[in-house]
C-alpha atoms as a PDB file:
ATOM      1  CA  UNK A   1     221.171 278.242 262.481  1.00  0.00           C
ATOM      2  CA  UNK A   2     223.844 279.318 264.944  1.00  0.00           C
ATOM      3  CA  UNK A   3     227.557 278.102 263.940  1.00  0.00           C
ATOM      4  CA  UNK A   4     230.219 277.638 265.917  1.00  0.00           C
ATOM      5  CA  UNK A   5     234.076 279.621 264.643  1.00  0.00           C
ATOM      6  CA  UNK A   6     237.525 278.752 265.608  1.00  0.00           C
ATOM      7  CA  UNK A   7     239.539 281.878 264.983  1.00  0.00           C
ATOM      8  CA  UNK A   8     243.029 282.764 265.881  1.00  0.00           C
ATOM      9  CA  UNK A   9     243.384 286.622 266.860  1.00  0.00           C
ATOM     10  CA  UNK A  10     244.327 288.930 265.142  1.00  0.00           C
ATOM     11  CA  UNK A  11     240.976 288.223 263.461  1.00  0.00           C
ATOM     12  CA  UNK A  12     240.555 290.355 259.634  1.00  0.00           C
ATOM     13  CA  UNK A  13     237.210 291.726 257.923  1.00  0.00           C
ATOM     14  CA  UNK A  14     236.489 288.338 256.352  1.00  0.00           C
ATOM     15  CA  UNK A  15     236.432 286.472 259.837  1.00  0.00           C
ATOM     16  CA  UNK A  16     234.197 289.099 260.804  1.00  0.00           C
ATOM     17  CA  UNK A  17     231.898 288.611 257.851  1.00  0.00           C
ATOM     18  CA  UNK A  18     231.515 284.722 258.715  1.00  0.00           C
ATOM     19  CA  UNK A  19     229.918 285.562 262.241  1.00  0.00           C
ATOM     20  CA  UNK A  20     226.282 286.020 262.870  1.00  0.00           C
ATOM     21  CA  UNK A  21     224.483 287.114 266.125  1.00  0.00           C
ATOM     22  CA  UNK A  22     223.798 283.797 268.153  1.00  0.00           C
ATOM     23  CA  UNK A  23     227.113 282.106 266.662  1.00  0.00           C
ATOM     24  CA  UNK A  24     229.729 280.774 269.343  1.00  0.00           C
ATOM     25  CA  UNK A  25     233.585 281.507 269.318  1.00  0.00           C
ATOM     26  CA  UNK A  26     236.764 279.727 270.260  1.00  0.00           C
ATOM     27  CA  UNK A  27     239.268 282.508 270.322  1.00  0.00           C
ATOM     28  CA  UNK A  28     243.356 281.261 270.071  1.00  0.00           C
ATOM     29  CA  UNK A  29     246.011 284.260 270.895  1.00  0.00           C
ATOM     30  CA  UNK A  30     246.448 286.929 271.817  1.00  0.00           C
ATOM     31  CA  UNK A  31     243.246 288.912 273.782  1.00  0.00           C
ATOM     32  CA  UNK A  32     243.455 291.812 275.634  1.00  0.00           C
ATOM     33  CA  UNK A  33     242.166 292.674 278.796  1.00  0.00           C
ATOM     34  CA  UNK A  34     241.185 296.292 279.753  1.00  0.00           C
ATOM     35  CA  UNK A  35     238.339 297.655 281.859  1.00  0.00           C
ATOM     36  CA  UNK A  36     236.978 301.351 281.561  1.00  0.00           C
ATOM     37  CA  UNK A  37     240.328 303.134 283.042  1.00  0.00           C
ATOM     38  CA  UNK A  38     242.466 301.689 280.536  1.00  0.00           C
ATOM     39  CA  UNK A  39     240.652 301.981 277.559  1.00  0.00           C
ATOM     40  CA  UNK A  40     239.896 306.206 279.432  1.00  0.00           C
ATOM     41  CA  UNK A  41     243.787 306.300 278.887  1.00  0.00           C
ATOM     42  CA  UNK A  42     243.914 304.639 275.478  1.00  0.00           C
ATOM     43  CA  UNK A  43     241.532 306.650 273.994  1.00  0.00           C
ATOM     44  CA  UNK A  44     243.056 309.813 275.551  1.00  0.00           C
ATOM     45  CA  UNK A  45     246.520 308.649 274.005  1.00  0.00           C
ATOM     46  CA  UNK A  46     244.896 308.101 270.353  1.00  0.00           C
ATOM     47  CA  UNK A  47     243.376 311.565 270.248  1.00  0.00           C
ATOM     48  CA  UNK A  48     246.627 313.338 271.794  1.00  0.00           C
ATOM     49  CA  UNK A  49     248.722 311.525 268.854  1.00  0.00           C
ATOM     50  CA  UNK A  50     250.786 309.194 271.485  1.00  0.00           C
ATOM     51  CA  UNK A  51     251.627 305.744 270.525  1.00  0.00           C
ATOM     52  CA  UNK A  52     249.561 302.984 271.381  1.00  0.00           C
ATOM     53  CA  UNK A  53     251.462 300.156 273.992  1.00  0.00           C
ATOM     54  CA  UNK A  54     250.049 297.454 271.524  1.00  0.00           C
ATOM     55  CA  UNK A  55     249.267 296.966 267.793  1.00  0.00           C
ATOM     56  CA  UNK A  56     245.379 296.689 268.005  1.00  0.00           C
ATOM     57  CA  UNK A  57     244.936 296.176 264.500  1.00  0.00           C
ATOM     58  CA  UNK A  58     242.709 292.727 264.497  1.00  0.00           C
ATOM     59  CA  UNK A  59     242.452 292.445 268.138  1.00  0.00           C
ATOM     60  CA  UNK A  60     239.978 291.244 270.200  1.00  0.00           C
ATOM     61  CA  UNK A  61     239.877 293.081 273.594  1.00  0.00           C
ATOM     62  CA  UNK A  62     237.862 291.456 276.588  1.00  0.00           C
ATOM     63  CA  UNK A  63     236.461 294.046 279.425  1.00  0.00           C
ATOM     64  CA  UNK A  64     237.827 291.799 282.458  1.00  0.00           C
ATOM     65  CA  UNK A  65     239.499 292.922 285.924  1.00  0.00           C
ATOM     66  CA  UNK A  66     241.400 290.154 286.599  1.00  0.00           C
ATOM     67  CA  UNK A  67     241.782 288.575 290.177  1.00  0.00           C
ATOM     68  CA  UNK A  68     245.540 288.198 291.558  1.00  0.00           C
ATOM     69  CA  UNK A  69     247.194 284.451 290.387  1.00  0.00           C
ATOM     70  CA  UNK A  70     246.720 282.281 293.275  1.00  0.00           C
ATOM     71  CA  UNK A  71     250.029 280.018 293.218  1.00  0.00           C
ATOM     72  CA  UNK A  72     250.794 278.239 290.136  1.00  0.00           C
ATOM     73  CA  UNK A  73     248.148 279.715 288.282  1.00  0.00           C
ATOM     74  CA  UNK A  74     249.258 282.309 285.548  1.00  0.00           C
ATOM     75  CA  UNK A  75     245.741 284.705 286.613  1.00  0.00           C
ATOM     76  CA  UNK A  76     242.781 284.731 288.774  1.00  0.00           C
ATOM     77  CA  UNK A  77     239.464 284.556 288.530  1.00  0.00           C
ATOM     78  CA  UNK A  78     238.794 285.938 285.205  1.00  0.00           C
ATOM     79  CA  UNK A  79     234.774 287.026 284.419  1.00  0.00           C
ATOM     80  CA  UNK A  80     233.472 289.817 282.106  1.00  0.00           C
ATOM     81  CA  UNK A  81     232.652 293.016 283.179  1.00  0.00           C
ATOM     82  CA  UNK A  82     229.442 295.003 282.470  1.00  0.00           C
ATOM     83  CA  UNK A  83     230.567 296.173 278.989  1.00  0.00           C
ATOM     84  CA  UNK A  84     228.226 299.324 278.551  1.00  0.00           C
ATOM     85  CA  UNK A  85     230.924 301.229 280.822  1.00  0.00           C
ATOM     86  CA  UNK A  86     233.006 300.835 277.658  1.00  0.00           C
ATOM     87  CA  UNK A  87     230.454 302.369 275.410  1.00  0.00           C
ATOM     88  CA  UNK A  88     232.125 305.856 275.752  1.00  0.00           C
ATOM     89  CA  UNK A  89     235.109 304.382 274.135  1.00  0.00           C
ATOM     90  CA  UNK A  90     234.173 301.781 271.732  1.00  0.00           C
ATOM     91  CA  UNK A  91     234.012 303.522 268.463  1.00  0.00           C
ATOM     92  CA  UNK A  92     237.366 304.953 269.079  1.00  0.00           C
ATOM     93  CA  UNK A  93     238.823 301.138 270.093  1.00  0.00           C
ATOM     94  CA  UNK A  94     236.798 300.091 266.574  1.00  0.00           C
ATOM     95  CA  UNK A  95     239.081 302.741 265.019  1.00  0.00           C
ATOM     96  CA  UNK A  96     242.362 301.479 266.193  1.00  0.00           C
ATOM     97  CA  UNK A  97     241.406 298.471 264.308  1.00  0.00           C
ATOM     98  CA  UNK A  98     239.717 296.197 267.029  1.00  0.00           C
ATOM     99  CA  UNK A  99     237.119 293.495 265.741  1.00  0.00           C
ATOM    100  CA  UNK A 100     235.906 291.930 268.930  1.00  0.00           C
ATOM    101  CA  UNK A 101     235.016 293.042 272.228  1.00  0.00           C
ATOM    102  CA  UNK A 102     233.914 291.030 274.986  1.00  0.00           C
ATOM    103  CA  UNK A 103     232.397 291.637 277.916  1.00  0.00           C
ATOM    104  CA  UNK A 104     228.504 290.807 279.270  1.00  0.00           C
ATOM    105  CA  UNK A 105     225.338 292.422 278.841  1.00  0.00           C
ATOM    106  CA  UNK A 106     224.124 294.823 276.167  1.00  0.00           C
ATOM    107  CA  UNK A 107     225.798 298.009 274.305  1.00  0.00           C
ATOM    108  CA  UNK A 108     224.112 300.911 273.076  1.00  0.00           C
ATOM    109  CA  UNK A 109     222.589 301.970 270.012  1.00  0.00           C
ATOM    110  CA  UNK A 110     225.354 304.030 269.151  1.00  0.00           C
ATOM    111  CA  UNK A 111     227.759 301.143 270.110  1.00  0.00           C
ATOM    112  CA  UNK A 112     225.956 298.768 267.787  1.00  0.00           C
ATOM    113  CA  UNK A 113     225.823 301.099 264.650  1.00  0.00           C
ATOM    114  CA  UNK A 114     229.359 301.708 265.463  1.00  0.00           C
ATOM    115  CA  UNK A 115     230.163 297.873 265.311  1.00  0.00           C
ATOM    116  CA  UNK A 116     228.109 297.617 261.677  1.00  0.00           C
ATOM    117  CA  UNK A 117     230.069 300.760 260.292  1.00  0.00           C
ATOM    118  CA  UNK A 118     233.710 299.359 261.983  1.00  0.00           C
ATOM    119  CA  UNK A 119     233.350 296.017 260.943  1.00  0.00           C
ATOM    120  CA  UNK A 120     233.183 294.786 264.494  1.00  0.00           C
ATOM    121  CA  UNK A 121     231.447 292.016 266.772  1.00  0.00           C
ATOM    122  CA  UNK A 122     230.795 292.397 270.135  1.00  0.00           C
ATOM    123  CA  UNK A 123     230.465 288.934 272.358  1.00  0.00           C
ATOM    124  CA  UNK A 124     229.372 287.627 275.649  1.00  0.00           C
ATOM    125  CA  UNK A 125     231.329 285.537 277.841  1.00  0.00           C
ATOM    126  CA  UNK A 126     228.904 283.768 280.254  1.00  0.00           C
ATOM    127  CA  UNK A 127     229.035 286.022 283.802  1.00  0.00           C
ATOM    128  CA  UNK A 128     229.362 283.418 286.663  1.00  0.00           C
ATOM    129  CA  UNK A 129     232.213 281.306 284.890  1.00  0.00           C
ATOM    130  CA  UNK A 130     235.201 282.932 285.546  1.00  0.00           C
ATOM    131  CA  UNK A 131     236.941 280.342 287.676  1.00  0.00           C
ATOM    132  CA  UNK A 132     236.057 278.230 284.172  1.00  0.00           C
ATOM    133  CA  UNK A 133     237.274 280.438 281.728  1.00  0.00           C
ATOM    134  CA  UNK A 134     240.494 281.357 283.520  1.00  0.00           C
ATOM    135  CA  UNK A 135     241.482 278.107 282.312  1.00  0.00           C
ATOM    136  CA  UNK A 136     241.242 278.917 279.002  1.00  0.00           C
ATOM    137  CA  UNK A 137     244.255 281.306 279.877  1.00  0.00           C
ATOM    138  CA  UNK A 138     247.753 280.098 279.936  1.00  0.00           C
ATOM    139  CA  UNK A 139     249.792 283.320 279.820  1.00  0.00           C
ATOM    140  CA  UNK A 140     248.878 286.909 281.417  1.00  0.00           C
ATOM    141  CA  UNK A 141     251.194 290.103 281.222  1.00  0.00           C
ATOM    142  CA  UNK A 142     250.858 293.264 282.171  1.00  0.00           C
ATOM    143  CA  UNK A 143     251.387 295.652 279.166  1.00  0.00           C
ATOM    144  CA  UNK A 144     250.612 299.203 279.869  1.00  0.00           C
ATOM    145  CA  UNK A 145     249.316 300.958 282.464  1.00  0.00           C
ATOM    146  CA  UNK A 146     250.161 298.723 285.576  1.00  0.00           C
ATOM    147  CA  UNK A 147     249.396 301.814 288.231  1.00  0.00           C
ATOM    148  CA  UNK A 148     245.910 300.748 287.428  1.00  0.00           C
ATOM    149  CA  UNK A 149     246.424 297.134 289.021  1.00  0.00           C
ATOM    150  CA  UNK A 150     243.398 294.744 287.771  1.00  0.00           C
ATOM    151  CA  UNK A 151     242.369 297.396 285.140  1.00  0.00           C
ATOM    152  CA  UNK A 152     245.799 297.615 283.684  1.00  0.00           C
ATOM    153  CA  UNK A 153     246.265 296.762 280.221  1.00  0.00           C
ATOM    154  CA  UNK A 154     247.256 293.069 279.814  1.00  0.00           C
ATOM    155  CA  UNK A 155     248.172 290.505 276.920  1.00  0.00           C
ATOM    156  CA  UNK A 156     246.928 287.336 277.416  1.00  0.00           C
ATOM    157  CA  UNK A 157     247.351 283.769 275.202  1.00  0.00           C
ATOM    158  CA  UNK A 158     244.462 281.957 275.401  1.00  0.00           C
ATOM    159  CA  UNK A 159     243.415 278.535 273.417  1.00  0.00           C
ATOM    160  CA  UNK A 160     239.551 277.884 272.714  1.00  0.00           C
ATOM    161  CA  UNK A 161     238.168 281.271 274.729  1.00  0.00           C
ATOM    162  CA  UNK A 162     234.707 280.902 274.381  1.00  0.00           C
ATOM    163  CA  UNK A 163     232.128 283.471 273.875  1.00  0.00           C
ATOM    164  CA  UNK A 164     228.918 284.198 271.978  1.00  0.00           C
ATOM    165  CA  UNK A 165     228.232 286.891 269.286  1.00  0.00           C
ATOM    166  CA  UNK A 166     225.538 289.078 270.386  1.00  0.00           C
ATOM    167  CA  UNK A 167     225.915 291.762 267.791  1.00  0.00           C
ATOM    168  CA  UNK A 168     226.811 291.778 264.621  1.00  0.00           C
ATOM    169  CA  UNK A 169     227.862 293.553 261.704  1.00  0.00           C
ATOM    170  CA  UNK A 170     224.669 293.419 259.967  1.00  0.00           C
ATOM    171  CA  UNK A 171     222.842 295.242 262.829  1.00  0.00           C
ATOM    172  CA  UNK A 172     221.343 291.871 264.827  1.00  0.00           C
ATOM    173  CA  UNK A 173     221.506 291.865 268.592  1.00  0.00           C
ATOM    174  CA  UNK A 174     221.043 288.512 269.955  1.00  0.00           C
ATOM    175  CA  UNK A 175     219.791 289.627 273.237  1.00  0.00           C
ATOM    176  CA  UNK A 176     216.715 291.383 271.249  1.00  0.00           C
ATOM    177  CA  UNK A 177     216.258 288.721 269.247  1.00  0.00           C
ATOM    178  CA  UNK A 178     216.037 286.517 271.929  1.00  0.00           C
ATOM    179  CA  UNK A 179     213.450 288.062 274.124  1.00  0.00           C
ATOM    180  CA  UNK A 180     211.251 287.817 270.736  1.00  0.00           C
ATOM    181  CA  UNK A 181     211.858 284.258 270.415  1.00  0.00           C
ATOM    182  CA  UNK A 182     210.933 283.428 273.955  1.00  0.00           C
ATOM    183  CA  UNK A 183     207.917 285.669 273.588  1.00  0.00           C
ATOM    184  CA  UNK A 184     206.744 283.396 271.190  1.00  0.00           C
ATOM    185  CA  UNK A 185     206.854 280.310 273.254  1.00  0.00           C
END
């Protein structure tokens, strides 16, 4: 039965633990948002011995290109991104220390045994919502990386985030499972 976990990032192994493909989150904190250049140039950083711009020990990063604020908003329209263009990079991000990533559609094999041997989850936010969940976020700074406009590296506070855990650290992927429960019908 799918449960439904507050969590205030940074999340830690035993958060992880609790979380089961098909579960729902409400993430409070700090996220961060980075697309395929910036996590290019993170990964690049880690492996030339630079320092990182942020501590990602815990975090939770979401794979979002944010629109510009229209006025008196504090971003735009703020939807997931297709997260296999981050497959490349993941098991270096898990390595940092992330737990979550969140973006929308599926990851690769590699990705998921990466996310079981990491410790990590990765989630869904729901594609077509953006304009919703931007309201879930009510502070957004650029970070690192600001050449790189909506794929810069930003910090951003958000209070009840939702998403959905799709895989998990026991190997389940929600989207498979899924298709063989509707099968069934």
């Amino acid at each position: 039965m799918a449960e439904t976990h507050r969590f205030t990032c940074p999340l830690s192994d035993e958060d992880v633990t609790k979380c089961h493909a098909g579960d729902a989150l409400l993430l409070n904190g700090t996220l961060y948002a980075a697309r395929d250049s910036a996590h290019k140039l993170l990964v690049r950083m880690a492996d030339e011995g630079k320092p990182l711009p942020v501590d990602f020990t815990g975090a939770a990063v979401y794979y979002v290109g944010p629109s510009p604020a229209p006025p008196g908003k504090v971003i735009g329209s703020a939807g997931p991104t297709t997260s296999y263009r981050m497959d490349p990079y993941t098991e270096k991000m898990l390595q940092l220390g992330v737990k979550v990533t969140i973006g929308k559609g599926g990851r690769s094999p590699e990705v998921r045994q990466a996310l079981q041997k990491h410790r990590g989850l990765y989630c869904a936010a729901v594609g077509g919502a953006a304009a919703v969940i931007s309201q879930r976020i009510s502070k957004a700074e650029v970070v690192a990386f600001e050449e790189l406009g909506p794929e810069a590296l930003r910090r951003l506070t958000v209070e009840d985030f939702p998403c959905i855990v799709i895989n998990d650290i026991y190997g389940a992927d929600l989207y498979e499972s899924g298709v063989k429960a509707y099968r069934r019908l």
